[in-house]
C-alpha atoms as a PDB file:
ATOM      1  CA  UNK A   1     -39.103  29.303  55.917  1.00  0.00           C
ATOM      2  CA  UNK A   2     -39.546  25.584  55.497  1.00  0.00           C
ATOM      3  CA  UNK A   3     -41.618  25.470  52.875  1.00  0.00           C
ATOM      4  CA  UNK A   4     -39.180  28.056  50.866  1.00  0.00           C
ATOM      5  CA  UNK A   5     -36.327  25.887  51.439  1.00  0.00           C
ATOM      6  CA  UNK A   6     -38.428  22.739  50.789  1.00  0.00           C
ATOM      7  CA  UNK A   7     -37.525  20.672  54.347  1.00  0.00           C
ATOM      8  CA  UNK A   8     -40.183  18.881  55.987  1.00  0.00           C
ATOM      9  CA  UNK A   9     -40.197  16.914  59.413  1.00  0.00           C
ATOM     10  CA  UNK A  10     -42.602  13.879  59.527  1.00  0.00           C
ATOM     11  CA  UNK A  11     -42.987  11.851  62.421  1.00  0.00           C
ATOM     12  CA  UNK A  12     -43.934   7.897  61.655  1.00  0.00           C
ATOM     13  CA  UNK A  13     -44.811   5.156  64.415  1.00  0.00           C
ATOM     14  CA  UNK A  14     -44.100   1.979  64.763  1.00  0.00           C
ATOM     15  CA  UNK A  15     -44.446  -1.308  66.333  1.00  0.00           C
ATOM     16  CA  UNK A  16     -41.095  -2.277  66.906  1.00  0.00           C
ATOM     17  CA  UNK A  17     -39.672  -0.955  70.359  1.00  0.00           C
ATOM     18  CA  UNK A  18     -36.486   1.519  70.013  1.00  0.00           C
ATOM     19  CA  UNK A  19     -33.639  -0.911  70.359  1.00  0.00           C
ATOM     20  CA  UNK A  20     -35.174  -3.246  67.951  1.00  0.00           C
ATOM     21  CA  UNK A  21     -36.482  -0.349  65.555  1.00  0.00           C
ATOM     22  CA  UNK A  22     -32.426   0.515  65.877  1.00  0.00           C
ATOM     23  CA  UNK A  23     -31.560  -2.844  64.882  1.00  0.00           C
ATOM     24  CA  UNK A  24     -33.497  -2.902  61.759  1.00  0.00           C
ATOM     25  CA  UNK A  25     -32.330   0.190  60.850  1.00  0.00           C
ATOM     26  CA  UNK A  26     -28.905  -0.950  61.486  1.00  0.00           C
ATOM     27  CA  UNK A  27     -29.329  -4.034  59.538  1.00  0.00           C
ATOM     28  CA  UNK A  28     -30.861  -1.956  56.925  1.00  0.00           C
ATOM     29  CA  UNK A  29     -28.035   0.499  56.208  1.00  0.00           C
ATOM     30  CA  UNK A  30     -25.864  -2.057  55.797  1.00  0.00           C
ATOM     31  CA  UNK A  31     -27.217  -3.753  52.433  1.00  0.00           C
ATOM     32  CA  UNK A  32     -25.358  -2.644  49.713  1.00  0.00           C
ATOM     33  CA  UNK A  33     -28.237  -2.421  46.526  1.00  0.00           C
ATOM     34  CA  UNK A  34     -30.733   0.295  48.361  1.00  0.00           C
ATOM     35  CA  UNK A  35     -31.506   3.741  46.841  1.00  0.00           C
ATOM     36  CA  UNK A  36     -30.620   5.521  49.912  1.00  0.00           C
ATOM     37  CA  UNK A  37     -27.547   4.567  52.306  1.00  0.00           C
ATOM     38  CA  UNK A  38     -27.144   5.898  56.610  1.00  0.00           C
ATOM     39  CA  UNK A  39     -25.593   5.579  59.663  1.00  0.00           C
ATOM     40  CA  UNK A  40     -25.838   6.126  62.681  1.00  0.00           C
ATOM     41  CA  UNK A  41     -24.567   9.197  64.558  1.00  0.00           C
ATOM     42  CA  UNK A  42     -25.553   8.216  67.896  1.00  0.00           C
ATOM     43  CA  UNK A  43     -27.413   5.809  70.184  1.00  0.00           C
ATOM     44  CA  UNK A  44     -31.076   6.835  68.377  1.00  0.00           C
ATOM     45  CA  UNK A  45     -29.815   9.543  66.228  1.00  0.00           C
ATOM     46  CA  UNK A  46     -28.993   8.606  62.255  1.00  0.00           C
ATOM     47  CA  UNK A  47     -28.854  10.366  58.705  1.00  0.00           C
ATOM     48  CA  UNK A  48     -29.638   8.802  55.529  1.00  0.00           C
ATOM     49  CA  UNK A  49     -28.887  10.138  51.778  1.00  0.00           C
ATOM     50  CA  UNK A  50     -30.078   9.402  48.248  1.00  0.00           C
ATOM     51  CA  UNK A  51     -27.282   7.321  46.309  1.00  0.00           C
ATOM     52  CA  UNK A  52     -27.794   9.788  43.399  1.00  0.00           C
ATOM     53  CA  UNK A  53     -25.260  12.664  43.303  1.00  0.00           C
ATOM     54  CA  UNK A  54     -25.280  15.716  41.186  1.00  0.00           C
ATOM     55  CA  UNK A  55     -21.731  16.282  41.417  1.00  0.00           C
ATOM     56  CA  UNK A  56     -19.589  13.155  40.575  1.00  0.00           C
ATOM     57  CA  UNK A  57     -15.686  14.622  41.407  1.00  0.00           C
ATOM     58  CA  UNK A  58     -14.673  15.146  45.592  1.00  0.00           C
ATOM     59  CA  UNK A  59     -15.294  18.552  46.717  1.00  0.00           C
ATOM     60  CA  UNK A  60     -14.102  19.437  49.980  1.00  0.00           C
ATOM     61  CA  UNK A  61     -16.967  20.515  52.716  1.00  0.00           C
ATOM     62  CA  UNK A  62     -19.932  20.045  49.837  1.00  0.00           C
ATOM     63  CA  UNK A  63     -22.687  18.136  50.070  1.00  0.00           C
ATOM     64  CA  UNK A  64     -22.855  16.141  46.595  1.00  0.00           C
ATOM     65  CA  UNK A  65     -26.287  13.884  47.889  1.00  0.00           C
ATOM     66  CA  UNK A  66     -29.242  15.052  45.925  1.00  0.00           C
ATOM     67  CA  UNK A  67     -31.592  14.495  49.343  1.00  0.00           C
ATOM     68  CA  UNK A  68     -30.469  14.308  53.006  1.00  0.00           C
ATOM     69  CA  UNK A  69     -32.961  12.611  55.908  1.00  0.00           C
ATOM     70  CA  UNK A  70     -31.713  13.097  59.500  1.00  0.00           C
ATOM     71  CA  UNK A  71     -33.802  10.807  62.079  1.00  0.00           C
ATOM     72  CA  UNK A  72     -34.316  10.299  65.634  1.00  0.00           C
ATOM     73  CA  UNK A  73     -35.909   7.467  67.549  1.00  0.00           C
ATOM     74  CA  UNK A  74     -38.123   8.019  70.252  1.00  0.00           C
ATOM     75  CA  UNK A  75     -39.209   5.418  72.979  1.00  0.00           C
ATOM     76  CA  UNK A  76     -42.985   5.304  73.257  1.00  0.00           C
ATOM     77  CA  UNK A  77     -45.734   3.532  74.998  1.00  0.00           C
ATOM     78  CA  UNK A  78     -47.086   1.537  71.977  1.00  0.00           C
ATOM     79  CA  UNK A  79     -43.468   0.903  70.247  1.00  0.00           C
ATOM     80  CA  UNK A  80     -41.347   3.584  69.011  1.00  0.00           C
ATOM     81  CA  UNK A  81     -41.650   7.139  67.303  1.00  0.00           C
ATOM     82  CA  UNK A  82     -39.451   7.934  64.144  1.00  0.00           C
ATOM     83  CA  UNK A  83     -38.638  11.660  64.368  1.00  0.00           C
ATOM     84  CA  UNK A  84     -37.551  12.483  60.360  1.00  0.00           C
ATOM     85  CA  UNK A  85     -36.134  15.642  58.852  1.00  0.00           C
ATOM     86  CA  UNK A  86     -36.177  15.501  55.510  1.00  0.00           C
ATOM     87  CA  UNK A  87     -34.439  18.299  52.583  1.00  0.00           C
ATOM     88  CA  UNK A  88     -33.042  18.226  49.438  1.00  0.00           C
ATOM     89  CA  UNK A  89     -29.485  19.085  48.867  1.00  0.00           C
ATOM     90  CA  UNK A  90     -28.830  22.695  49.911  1.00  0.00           C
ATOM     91  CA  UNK A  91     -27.731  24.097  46.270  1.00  0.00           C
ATOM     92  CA  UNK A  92     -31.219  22.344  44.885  1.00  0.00           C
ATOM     93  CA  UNK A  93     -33.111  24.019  47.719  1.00  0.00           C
ATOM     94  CA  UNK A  94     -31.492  27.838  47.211  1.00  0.00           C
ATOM     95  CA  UNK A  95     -30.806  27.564  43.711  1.00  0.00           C
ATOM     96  CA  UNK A  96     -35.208  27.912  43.016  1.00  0.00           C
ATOM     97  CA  UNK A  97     -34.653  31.124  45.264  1.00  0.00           C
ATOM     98  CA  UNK A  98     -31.944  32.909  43.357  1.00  0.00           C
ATOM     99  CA  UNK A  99     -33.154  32.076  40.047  1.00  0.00           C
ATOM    100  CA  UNK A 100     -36.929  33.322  40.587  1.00  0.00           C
ATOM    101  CA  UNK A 101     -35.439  36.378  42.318  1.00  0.00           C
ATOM    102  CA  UNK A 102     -33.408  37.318  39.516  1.00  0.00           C
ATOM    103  CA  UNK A 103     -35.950  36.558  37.050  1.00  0.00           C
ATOM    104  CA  UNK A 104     -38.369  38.474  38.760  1.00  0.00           C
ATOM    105  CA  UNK A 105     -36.162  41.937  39.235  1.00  0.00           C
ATOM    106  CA  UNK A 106     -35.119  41.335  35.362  1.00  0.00           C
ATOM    107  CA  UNK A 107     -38.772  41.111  34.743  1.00  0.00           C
ATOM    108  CA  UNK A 108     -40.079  44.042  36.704  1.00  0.00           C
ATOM    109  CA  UNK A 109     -36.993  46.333  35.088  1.00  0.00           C
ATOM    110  CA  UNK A 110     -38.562  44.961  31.739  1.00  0.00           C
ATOM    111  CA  UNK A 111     -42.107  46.176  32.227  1.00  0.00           C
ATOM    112  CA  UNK A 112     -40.747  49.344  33.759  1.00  0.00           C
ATOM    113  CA  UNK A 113     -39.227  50.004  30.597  1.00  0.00           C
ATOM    114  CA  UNK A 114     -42.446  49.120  28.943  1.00  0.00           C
ATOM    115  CA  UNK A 115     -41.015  45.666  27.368  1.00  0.00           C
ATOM    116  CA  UNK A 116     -41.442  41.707  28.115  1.00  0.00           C
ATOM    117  CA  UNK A 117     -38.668  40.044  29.019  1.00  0.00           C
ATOM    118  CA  UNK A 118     -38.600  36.607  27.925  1.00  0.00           C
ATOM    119  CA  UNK A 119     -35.322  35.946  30.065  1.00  0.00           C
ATOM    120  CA  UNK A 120     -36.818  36.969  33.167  1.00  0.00           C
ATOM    121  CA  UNK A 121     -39.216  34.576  32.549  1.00  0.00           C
ATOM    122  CA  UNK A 122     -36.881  31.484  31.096  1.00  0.00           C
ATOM    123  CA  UNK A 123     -35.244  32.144  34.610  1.00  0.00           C
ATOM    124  CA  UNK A 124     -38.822  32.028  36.674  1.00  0.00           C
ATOM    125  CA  UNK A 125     -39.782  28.780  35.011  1.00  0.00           C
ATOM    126  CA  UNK A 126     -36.462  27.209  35.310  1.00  0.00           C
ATOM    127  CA  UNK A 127     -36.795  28.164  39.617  1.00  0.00           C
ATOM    128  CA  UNK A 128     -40.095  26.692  39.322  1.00  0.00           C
ATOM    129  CA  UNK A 129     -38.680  23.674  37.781  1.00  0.00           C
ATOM    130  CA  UNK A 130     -35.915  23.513  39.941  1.00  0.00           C
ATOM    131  CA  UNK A 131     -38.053  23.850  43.216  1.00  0.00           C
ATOM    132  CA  UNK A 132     -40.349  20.606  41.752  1.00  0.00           C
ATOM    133  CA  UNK A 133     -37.052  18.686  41.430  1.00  0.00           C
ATOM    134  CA  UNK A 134     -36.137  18.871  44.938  1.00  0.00           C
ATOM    135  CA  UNK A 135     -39.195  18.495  46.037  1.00  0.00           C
ATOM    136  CA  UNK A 136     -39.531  14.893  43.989  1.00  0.00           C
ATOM    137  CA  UNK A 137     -36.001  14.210  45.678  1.00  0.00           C
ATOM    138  CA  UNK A 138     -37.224  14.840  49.121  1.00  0.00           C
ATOM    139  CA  UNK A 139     -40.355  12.543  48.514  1.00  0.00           C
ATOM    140  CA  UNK A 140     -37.913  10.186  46.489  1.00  0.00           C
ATOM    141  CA  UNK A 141     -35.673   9.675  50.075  1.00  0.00           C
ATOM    142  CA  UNK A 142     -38.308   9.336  51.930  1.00  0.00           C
ATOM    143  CA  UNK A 143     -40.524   6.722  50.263  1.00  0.00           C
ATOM    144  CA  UNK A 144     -37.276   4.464  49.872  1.00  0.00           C
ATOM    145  CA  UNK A 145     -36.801   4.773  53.275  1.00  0.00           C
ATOM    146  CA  UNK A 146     -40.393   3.728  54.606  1.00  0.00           C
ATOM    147  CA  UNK A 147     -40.888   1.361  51.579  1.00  0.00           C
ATOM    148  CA  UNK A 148     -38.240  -0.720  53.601  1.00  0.00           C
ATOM    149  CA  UNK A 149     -39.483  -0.446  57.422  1.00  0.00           C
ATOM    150  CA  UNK A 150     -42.930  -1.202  58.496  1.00  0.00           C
ATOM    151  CA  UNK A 151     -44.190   2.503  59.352  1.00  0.00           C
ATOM    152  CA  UNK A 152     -47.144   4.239  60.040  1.00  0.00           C
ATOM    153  CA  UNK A 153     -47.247   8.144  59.548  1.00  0.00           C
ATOM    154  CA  UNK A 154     -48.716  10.116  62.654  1.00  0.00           C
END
């Protein structure tokens, strides 16, 4: 179901214990000219979001973020343990579904009837297309993100 809705969790080490790791991240989310911009929701819990919207007008309980990265740090033995969810904006992610669904019923009623449908197939590619974009969003997110903290993945 993960891969369908495009959402990945990664886990990353590093060097820096948790309350320092914290720090960084703190210090990080509070420069103004990054790609990506967080806070933290708890002690060691914190979400992060791409700066680029798809939707520029206020819409009450949507998410307008094109990528979303919810985090957790973990104490460990050698340092600390970055727990990261990462998933593109929920319309981005179900959108892919709906369209390739559609196309494919419109194309299946199409051959049933003997005949190609080239919508069916507009509406596949434009899924498929659709399903890459989030995809680039997600990796996007997540390489701004470790571009800026000295990680290692696991």
């Amino acid at each position: 179901m993960d891969r369908i809705l495009n959402t990945r969790s990664t886990m990353y080490s590093s060097s820096l214990s948790d309350t320092d790791l914290r720090d960084a991240l703190e210090k990080l989310f509070k420069e103004k000219k990054l790609k990506f911009i967080g806070k933290f929701k708890s002690l060691y819990e914190f979400e992060a979001y791409d700066t680029w919207t798809y939707i520029t007008w206020y819409v009450p309980n949507m998410r307008r973020q094109m990528a979303y990265l919810k985090g957790k740090i973990i104490k460990s033995e050698k340092g600390s343990i970055l727990n990261l969810n990462l998933k593109p904006n929920p319309v981005i992610a179900i959108f892919p579904i709906l369209l390739i669904s559609i196309g494919i019923i419109i194309s299946l009623i199409a051959l049933f009837q003997n005949e190609i449908s080239i919508f069916g197939m507009v509406l596949i590619a434009v899924g498929i297309v659709f399903y890459l974009f989030g995809v680039f969003l997600k990796n996007r997110l997540e390489r701004n993100f470790q571009k800026h903290l000295d990680l290692q993945k696991m």
